[in-house]
PDB file of N, CA and C in Angstrom:
ATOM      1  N   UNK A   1     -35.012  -9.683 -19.443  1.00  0.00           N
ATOM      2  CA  UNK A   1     -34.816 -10.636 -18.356  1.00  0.00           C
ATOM      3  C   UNK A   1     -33.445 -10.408 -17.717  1.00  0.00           C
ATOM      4  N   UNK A   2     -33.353 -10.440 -16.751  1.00  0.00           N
ATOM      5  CA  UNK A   2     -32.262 -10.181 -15.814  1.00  0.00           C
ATOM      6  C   UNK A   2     -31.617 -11.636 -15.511  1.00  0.00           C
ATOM      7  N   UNK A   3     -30.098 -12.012 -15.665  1.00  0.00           N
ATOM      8  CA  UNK A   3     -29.935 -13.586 -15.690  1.00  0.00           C
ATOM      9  C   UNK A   3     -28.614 -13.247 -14.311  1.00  0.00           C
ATOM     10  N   UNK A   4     -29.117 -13.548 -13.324  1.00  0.00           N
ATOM     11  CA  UNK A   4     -27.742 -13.589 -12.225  1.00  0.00           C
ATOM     12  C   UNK A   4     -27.101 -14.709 -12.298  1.00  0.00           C
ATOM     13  N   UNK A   5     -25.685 -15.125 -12.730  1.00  0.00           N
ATOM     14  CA  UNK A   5     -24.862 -15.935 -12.668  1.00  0.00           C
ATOM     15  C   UNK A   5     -23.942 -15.840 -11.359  1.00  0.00           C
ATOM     16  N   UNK A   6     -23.895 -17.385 -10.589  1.00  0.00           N
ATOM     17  CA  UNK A   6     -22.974 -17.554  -9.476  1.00  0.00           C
ATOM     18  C   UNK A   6     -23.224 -18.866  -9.019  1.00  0.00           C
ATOM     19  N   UNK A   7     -23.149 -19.221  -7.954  1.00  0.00           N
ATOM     20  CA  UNK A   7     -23.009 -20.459  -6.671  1.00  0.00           C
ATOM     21  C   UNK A   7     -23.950 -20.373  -5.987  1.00  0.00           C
ATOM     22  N   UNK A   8     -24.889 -21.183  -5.763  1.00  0.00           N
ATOM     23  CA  UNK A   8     -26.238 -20.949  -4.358  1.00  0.00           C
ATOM     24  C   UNK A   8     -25.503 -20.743  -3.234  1.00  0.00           C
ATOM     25  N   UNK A   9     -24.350 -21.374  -2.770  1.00  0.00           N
ATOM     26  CA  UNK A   9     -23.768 -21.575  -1.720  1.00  0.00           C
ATOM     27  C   UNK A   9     -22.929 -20.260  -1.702  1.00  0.00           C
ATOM     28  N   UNK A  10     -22.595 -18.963  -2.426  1.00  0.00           N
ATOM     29  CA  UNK A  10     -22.181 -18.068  -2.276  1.00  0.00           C
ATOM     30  C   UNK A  10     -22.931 -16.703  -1.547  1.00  0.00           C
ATOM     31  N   UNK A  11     -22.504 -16.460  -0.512  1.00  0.00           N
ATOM     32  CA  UNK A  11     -23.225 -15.330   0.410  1.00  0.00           C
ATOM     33  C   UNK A  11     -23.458 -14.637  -0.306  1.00  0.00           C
ATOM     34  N   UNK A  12     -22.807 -13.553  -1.218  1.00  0.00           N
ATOM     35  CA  UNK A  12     -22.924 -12.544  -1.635  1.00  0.00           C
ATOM     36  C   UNK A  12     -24.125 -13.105  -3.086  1.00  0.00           C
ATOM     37  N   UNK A  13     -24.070 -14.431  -3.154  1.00  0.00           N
ATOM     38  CA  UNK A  13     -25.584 -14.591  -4.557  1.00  0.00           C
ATOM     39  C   UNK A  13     -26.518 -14.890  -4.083  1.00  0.00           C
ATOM     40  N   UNK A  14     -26.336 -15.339  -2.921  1.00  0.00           N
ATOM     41  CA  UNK A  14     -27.665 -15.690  -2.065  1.00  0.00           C
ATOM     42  C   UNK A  14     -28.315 -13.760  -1.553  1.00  0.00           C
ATOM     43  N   UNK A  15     -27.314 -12.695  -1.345  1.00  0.00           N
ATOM     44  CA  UNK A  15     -27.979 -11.639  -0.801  1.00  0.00           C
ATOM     45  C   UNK A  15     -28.647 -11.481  -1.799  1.00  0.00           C
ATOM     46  N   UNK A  16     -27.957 -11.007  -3.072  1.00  0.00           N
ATOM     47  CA  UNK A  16     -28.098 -10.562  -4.444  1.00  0.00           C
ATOM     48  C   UNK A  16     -29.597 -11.245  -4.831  1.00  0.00           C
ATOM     49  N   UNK A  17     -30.064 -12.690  -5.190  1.00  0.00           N
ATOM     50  CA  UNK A  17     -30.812 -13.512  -5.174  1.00  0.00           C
ATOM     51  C   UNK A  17     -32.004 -13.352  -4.080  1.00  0.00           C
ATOM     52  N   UNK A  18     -31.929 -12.877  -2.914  1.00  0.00           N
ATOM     53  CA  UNK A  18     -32.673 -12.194  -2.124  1.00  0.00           C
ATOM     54  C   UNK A  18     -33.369 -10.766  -2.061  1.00  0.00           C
ATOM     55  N   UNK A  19     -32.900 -10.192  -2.682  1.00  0.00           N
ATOM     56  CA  UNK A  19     -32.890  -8.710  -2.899  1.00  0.00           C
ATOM     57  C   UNK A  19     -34.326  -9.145  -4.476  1.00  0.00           C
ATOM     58  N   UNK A  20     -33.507  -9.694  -5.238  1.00  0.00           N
ATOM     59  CA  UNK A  20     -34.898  -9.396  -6.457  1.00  0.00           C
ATOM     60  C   UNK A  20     -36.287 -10.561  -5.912  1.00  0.00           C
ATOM     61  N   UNK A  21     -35.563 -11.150  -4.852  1.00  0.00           N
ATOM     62  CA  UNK A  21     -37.145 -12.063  -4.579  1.00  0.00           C
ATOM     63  C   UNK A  21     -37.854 -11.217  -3.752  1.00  0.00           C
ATOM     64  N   UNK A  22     -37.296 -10.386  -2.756  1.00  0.00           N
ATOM     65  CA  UNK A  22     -38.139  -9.120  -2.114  1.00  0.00           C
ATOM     66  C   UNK A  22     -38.490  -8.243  -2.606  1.00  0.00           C
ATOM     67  N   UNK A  23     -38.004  -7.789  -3.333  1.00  0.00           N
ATOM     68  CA  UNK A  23     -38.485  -6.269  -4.302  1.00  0.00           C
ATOM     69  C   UNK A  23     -39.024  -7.117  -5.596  1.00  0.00           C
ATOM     70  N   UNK A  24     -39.800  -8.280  -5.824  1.00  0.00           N
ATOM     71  CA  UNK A  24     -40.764  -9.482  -6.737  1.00  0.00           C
ATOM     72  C   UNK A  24     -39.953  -8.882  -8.193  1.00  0.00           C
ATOM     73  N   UNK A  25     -38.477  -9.115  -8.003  1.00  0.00           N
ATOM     74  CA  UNK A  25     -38.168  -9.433  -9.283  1.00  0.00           C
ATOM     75  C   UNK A  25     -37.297 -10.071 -10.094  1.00  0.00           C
ATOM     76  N   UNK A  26     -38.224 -10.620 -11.110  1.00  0.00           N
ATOM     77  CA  UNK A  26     -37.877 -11.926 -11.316  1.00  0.00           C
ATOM     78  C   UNK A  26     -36.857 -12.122 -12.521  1.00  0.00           C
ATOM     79  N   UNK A  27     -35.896 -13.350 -11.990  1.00  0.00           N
ATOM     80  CA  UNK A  27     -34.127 -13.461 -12.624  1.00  0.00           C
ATOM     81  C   UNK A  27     -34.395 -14.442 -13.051  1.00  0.00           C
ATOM     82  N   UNK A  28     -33.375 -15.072 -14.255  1.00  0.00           N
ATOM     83  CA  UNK A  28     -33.069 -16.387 -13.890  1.00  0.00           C
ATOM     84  C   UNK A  28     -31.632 -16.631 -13.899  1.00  0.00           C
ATOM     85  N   UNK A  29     -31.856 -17.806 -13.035  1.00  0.00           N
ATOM     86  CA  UNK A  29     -30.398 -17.986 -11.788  1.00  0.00           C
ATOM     87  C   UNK A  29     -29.695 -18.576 -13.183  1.00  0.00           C
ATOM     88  N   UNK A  30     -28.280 -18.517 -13.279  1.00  0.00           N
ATOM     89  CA  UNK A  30     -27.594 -19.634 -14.143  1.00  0.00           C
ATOM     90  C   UNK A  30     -26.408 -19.827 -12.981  1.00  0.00           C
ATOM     91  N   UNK A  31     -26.228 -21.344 -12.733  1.00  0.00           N
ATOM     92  CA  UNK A  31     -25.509 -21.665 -11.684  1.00  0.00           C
ATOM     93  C   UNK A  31     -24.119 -22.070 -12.622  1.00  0.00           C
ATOM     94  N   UNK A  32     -22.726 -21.498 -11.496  1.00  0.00           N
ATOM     95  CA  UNK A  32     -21.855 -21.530 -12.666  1.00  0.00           C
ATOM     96  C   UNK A  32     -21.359 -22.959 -12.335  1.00  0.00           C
ATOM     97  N   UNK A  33     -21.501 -23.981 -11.324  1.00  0.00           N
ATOM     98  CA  UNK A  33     -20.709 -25.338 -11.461  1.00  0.00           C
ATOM     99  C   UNK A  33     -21.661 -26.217 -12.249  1.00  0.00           C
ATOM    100  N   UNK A  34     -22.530 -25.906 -13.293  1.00  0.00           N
ATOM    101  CA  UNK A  34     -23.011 -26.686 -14.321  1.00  0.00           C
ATOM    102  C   UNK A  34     -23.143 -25.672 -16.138  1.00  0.00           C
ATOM    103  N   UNK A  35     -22.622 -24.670 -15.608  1.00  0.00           N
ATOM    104  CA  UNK A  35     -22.327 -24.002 -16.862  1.00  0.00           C
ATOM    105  C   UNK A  35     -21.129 -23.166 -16.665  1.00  0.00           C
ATOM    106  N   UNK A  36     -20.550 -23.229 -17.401  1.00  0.00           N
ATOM    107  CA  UNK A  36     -18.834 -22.255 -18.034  1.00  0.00           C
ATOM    108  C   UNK A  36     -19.195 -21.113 -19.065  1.00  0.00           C
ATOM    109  N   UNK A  37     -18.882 -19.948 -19.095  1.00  0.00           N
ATOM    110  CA  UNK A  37     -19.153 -19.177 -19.693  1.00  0.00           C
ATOM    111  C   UNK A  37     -18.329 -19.136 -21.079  1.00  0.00           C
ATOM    112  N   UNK A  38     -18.586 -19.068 -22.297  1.00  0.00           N
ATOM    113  CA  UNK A  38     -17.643 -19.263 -23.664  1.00  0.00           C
ATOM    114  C   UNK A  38     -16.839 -18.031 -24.105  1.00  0.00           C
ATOM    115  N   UNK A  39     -16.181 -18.394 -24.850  1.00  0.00           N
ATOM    116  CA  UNK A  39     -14.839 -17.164 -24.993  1.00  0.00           C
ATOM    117  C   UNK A  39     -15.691 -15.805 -25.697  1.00  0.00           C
ATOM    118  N   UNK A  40     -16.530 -16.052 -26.284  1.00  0.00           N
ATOM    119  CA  UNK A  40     -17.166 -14.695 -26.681  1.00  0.00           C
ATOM    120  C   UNK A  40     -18.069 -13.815 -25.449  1.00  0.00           C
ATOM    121  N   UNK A  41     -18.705 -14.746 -24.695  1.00  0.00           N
ATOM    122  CA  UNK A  41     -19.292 -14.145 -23.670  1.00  0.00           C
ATOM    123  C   UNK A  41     -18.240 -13.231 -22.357  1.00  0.00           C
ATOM    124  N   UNK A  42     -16.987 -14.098 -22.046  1.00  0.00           N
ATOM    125  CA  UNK A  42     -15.900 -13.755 -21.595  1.00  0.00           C
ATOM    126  C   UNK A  42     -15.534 -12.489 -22.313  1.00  0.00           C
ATOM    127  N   UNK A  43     -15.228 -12.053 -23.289  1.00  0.00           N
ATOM    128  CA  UNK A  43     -14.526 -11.081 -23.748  1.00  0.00           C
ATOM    129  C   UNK A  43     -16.138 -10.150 -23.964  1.00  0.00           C
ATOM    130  N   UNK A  44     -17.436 -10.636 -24.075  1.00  0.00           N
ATOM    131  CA  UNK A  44     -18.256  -9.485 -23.784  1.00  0.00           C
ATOM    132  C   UNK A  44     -18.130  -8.762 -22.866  1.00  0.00           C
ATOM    133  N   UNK A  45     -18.579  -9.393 -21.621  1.00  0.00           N
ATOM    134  CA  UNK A  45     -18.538  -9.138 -19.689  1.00  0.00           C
ATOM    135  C   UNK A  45     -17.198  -7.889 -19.895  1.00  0.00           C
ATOM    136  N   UNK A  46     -15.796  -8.524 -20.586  1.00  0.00           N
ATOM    137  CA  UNK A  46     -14.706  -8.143 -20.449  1.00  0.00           C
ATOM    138  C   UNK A  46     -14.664  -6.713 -21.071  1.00  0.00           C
ATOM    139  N   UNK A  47     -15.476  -6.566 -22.021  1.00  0.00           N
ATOM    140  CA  UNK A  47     -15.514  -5.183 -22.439  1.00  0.00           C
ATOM    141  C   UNK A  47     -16.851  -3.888 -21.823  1.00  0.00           C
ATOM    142  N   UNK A  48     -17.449  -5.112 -20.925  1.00  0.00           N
ATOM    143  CA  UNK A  48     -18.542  -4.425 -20.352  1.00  0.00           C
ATOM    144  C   UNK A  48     -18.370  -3.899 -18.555  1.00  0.00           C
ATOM    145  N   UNK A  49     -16.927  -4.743 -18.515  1.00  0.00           N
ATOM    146  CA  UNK A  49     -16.918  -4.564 -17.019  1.00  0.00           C
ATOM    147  C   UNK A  49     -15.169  -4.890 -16.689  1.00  0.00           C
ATOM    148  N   UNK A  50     -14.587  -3.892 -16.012  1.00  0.00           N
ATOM    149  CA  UNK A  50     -13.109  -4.446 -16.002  1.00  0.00           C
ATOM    150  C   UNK A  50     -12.796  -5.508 -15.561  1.00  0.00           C
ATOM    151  N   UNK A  51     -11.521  -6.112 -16.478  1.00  0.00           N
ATOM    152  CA  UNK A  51     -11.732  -7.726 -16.152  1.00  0.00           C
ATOM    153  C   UNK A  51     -10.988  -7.864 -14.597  1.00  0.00           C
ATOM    154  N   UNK A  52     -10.094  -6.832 -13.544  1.00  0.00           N
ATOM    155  CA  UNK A  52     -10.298  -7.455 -12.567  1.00  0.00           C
ATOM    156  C   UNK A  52     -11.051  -7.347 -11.982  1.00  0.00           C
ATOM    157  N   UNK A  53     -12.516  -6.665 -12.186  1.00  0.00           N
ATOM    158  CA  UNK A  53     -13.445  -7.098 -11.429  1.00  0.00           C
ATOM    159  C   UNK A  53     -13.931  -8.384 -11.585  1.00  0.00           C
ATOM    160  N   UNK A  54     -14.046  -8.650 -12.723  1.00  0.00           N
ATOM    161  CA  UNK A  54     -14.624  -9.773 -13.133  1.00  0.00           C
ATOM    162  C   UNK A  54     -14.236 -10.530 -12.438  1.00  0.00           C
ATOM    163  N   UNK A  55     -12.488 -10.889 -12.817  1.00  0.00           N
ATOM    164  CA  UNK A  55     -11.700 -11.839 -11.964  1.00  0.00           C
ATOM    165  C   UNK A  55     -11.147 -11.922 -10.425  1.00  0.00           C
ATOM    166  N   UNK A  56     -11.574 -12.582 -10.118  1.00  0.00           N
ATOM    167  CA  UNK A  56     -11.422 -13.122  -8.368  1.00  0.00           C
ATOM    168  C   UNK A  56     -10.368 -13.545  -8.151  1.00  0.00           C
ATOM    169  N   UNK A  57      -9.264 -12.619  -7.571  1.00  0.00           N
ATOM    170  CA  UNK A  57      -7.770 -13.175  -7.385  1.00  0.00           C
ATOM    171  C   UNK A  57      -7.743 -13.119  -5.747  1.00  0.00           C
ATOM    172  N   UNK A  58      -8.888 -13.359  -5.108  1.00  0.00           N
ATOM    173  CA  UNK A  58      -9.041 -13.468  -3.617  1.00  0.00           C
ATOM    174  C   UNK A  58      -9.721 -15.003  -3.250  1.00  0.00           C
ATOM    175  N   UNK A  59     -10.019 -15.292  -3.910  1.00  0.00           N
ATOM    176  CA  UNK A  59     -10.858 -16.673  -3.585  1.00  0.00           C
ATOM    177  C   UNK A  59     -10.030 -17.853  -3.533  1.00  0.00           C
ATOM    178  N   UNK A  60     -10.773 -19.111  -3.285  1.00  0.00           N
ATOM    179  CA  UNK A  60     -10.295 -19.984  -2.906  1.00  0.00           C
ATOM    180  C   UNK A  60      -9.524 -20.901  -3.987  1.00  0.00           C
ATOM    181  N   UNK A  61     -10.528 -20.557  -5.095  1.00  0.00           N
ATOM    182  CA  UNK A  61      -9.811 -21.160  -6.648  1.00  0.00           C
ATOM    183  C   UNK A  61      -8.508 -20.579  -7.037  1.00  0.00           C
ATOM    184  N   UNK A  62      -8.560 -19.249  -6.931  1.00  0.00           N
ATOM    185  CA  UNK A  62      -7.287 -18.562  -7.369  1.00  0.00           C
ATOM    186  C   UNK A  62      -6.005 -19.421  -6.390  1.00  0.00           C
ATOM    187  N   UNK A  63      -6.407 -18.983  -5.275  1.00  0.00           N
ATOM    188  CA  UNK A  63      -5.385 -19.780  -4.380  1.00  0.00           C
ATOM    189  C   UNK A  63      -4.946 -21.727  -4.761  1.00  0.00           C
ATOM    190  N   UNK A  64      -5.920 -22.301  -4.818  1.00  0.00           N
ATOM    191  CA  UNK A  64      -5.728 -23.350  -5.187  1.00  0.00           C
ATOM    192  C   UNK A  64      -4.844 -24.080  -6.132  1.00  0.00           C
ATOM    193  N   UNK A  65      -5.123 -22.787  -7.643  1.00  0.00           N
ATOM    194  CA  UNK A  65      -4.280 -23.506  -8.785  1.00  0.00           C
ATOM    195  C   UNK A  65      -3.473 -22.950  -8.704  1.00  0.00           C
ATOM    196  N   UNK A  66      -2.623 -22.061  -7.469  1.00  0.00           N
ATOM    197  CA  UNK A  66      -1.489 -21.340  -8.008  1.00  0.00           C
ATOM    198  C   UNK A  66      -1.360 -20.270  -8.884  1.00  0.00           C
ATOM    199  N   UNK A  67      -2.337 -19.708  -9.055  1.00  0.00           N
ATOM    200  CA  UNK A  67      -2.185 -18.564 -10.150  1.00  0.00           C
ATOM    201  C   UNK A  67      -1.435 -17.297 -10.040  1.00  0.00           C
ATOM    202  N   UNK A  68      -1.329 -16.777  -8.576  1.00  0.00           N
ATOM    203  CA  UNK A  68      -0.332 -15.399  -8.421  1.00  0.00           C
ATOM    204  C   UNK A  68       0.988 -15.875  -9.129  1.00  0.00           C
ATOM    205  N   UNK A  69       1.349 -16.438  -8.634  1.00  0.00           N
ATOM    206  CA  UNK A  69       3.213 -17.191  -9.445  1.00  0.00           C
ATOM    207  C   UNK A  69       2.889 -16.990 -10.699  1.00  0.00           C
ATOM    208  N   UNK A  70       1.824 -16.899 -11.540  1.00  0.00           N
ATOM    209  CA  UNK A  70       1.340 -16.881 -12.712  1.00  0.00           C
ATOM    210  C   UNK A  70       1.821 -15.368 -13.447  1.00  0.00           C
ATOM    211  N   UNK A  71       1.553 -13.910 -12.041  1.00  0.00           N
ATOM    212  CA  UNK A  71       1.521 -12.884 -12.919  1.00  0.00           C
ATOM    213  C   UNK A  71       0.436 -12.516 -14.074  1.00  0.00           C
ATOM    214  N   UNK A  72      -0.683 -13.243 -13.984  1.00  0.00           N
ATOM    215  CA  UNK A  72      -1.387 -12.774 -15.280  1.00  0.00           C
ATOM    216  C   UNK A  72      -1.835 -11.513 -15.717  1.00  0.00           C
ATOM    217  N   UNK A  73      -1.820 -11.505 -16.697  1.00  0.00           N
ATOM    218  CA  UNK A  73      -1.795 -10.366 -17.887  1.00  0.00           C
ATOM    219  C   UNK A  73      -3.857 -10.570 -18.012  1.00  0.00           C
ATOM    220  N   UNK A  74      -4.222  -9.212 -18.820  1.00  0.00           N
ATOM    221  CA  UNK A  74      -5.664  -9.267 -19.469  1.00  0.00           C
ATOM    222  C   UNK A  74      -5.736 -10.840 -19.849  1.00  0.00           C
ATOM    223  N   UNK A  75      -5.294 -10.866 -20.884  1.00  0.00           N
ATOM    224  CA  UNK A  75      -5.815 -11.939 -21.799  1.00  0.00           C
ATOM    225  C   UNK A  75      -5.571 -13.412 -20.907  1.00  0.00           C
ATOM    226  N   UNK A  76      -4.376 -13.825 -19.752  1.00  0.00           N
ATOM    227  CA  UNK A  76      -4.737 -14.647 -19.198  1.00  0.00           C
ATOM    228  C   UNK A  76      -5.447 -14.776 -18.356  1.00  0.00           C
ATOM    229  N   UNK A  77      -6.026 -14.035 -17.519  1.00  0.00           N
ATOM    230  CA  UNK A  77      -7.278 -13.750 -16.553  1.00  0.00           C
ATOM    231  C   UNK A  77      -8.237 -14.296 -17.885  1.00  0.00           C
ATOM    232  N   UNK A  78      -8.749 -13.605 -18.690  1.00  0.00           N
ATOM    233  CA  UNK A  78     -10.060 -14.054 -19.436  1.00  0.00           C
ATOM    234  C   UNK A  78      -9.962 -15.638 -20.145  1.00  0.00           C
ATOM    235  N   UNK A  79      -9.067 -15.959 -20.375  1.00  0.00           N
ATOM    236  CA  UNK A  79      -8.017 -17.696 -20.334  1.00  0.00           C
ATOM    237  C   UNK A  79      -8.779 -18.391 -19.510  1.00  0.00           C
ATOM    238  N   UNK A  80      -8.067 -17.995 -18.271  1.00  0.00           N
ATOM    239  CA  UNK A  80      -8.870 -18.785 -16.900  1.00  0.00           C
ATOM    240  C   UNK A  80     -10.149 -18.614 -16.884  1.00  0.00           C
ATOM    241  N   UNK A  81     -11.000 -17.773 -17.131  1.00  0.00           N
ATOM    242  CA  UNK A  81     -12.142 -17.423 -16.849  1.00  0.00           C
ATOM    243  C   UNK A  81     -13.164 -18.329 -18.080  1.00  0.00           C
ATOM    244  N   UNK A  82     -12.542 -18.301 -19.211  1.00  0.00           N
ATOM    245  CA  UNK A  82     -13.055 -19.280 -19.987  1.00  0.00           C
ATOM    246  C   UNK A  82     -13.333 -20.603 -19.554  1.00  0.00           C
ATOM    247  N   UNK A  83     -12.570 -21.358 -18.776  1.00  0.00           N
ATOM    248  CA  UNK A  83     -12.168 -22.872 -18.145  1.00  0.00           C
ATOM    249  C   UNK A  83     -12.537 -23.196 -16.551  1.00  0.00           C
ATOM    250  N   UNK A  84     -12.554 -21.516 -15.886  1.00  0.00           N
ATOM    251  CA  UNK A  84     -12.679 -22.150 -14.192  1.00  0.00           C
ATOM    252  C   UNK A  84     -13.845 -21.032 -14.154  1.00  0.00           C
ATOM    253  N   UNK A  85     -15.444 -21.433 -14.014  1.00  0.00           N
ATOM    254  CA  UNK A  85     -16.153 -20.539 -13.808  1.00  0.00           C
ATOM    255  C   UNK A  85     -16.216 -20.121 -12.265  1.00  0.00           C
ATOM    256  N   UNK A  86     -15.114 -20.630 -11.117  1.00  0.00           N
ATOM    257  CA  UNK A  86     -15.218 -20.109  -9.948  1.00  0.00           C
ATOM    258  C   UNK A  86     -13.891 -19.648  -9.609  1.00  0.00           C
ATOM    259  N   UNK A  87     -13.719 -18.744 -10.597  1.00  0.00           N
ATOM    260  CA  UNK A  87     -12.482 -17.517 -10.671  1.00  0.00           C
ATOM    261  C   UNK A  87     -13.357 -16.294 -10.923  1.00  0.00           C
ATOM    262  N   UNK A  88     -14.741 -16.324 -10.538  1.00  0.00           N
ATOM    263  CA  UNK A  88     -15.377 -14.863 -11.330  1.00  0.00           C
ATOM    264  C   UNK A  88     -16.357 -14.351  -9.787  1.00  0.00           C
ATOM    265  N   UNK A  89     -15.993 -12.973  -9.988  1.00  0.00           N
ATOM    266  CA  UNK A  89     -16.461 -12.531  -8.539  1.00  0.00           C
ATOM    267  C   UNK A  89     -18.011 -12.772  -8.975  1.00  0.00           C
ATOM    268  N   UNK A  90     -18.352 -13.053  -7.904  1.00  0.00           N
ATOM    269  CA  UNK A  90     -19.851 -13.004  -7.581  1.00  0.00           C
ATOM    270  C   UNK A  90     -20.956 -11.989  -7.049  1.00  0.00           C
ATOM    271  N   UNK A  91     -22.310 -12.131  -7.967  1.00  0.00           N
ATOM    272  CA  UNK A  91     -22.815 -12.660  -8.842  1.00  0.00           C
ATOM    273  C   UNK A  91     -22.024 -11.813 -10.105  1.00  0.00           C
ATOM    274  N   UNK A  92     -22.339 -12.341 -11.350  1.00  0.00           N
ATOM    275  CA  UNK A  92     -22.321 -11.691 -12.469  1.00  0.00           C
ATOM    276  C   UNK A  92     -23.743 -11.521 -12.765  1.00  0.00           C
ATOM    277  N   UNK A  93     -24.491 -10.492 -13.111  1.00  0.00           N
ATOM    278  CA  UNK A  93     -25.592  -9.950 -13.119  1.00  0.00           C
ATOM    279  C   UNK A  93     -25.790  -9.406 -14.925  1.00  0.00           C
ATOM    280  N   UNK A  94     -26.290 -10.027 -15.777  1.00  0.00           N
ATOM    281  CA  UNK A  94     -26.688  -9.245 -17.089  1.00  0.00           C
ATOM    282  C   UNK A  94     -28.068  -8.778 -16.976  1.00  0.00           C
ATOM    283  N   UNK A  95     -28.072  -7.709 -17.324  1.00  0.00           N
ATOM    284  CA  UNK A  95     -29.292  -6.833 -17.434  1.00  0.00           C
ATOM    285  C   UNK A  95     -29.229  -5.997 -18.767  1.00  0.00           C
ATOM    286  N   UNK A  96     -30.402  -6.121 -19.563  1.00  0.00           N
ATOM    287  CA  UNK A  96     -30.003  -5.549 -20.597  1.00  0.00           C
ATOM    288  C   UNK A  96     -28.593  -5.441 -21.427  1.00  0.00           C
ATOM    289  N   UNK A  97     -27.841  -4.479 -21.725  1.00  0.00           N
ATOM    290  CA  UNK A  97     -26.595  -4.129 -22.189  1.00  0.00           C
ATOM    291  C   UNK A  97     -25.758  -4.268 -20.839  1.00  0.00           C
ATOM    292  N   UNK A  98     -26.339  -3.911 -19.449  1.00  0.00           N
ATOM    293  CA  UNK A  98     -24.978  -4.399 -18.534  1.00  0.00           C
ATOM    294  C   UNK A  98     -24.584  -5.365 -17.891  1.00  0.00           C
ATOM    295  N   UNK A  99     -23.726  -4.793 -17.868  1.00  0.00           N
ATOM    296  CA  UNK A  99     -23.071  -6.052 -16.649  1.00  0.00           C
ATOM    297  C   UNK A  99     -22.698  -5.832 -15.110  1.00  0.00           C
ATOM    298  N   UNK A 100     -23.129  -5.964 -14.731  1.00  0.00           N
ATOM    299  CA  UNK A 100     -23.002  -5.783 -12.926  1.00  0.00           C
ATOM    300  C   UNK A 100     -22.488  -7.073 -12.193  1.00  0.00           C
ATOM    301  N   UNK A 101     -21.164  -6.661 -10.952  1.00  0.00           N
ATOM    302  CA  UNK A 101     -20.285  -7.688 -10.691  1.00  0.00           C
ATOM    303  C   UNK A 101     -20.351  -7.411  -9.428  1.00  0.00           C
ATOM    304  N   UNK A 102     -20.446  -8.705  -8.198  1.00  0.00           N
ATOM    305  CA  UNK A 102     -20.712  -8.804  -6.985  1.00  0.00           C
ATOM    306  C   UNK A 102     -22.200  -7.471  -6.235  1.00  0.00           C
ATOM    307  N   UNK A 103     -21.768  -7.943  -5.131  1.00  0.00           N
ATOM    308  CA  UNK A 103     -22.906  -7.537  -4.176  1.00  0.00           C
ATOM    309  C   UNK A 103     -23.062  -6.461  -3.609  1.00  0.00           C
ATOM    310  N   UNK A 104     -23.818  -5.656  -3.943  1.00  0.00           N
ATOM    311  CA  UNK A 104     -23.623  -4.263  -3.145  1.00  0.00           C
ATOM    312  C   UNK A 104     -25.183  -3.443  -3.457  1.00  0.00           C
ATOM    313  N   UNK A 105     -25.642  -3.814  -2.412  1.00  0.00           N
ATOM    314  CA  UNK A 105     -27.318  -3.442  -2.103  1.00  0.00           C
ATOM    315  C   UNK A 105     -27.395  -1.886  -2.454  1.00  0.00           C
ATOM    316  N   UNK A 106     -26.494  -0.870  -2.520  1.00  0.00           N
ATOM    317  CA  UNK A 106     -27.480   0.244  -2.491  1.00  0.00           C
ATOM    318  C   UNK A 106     -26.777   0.772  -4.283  1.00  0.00           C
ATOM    319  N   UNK A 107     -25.682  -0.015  -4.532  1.00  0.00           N
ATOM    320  CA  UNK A 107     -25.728  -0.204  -6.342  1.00  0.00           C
ATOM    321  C   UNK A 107     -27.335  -1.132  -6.979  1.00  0.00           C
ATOM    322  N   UNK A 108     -27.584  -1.811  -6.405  1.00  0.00           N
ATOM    323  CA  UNK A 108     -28.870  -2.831  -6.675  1.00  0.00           C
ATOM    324  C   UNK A 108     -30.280  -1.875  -6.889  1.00  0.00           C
ATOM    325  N   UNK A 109     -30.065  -1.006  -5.875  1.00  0.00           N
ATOM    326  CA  UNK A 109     -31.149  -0.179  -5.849  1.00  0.00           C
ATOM    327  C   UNK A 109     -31.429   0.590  -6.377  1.00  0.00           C
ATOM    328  N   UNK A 110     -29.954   1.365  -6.719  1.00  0.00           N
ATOM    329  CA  UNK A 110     -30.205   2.226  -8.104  1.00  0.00           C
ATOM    330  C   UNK A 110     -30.718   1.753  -9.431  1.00  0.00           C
ATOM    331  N   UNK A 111     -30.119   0.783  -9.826  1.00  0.00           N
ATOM    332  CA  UNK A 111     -30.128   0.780 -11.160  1.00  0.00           C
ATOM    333  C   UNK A 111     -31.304  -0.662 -11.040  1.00  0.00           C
ATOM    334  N   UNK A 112     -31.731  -1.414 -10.108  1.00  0.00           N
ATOM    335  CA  UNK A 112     -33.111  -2.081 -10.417  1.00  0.00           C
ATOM    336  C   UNK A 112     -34.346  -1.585  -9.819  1.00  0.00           C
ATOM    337  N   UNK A 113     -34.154  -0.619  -8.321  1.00  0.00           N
ATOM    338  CA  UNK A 113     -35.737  -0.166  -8.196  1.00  0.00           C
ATOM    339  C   UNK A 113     -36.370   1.234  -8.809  1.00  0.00           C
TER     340      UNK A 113
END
């Protein structure tokens, strides 16, 4: 089962989310403002995918809490990422053993059609 994690209201999960409903295949959504991802799953993703991809130091959250003044290091990026699930680029995509991070249709195509 393929589980795309993100925001309905995020363009890039809504393409992503579009893409397997046209090519009939079927995800299930985990929406991240009613689930937080736990410190073991964090440091999975983290060894499956570099954590600044993972981490979103462009978005609106990053900006919000102040985090550049922060300087963070590995281990505080995956910190935050434990506690603010809208510090994580979008979608996070598990498939099997991977992990696939944000939107990019002709990566999609390789590795799901």
């Amino acid at each position: 089962m393929i589980k795309v994690y993100g925001i309905k209201t995020c363009g890039s999960v809504r393409n992503a989310l579009k893409f397997f409903k046209e090519n009939s295949i079927e995800v299930e959504f985990v929406d991240f403002k009613t689930y937080t991802p736990n410190k073991e799953q964090v440091s999975t993703w983290a060894s499956k995918v570099d954590i600044n991809i993972l981490f979103n130091s462009k978005g609106t959250k990053y900006k919000t809490l102040g985090l550049k003044e922060l300087n963070l290091d590995d281990n505080g990026k995956k910190e935050w990422l434990e506690k603010e699930p809208m510090l994580y680029k979008r979608p996070v995509i598990e498939y099997g053993d991977k992990v696939i991070v944000a939107w990019n249709e002709e990566e999609y195509k390789k590795i799901f059609l």
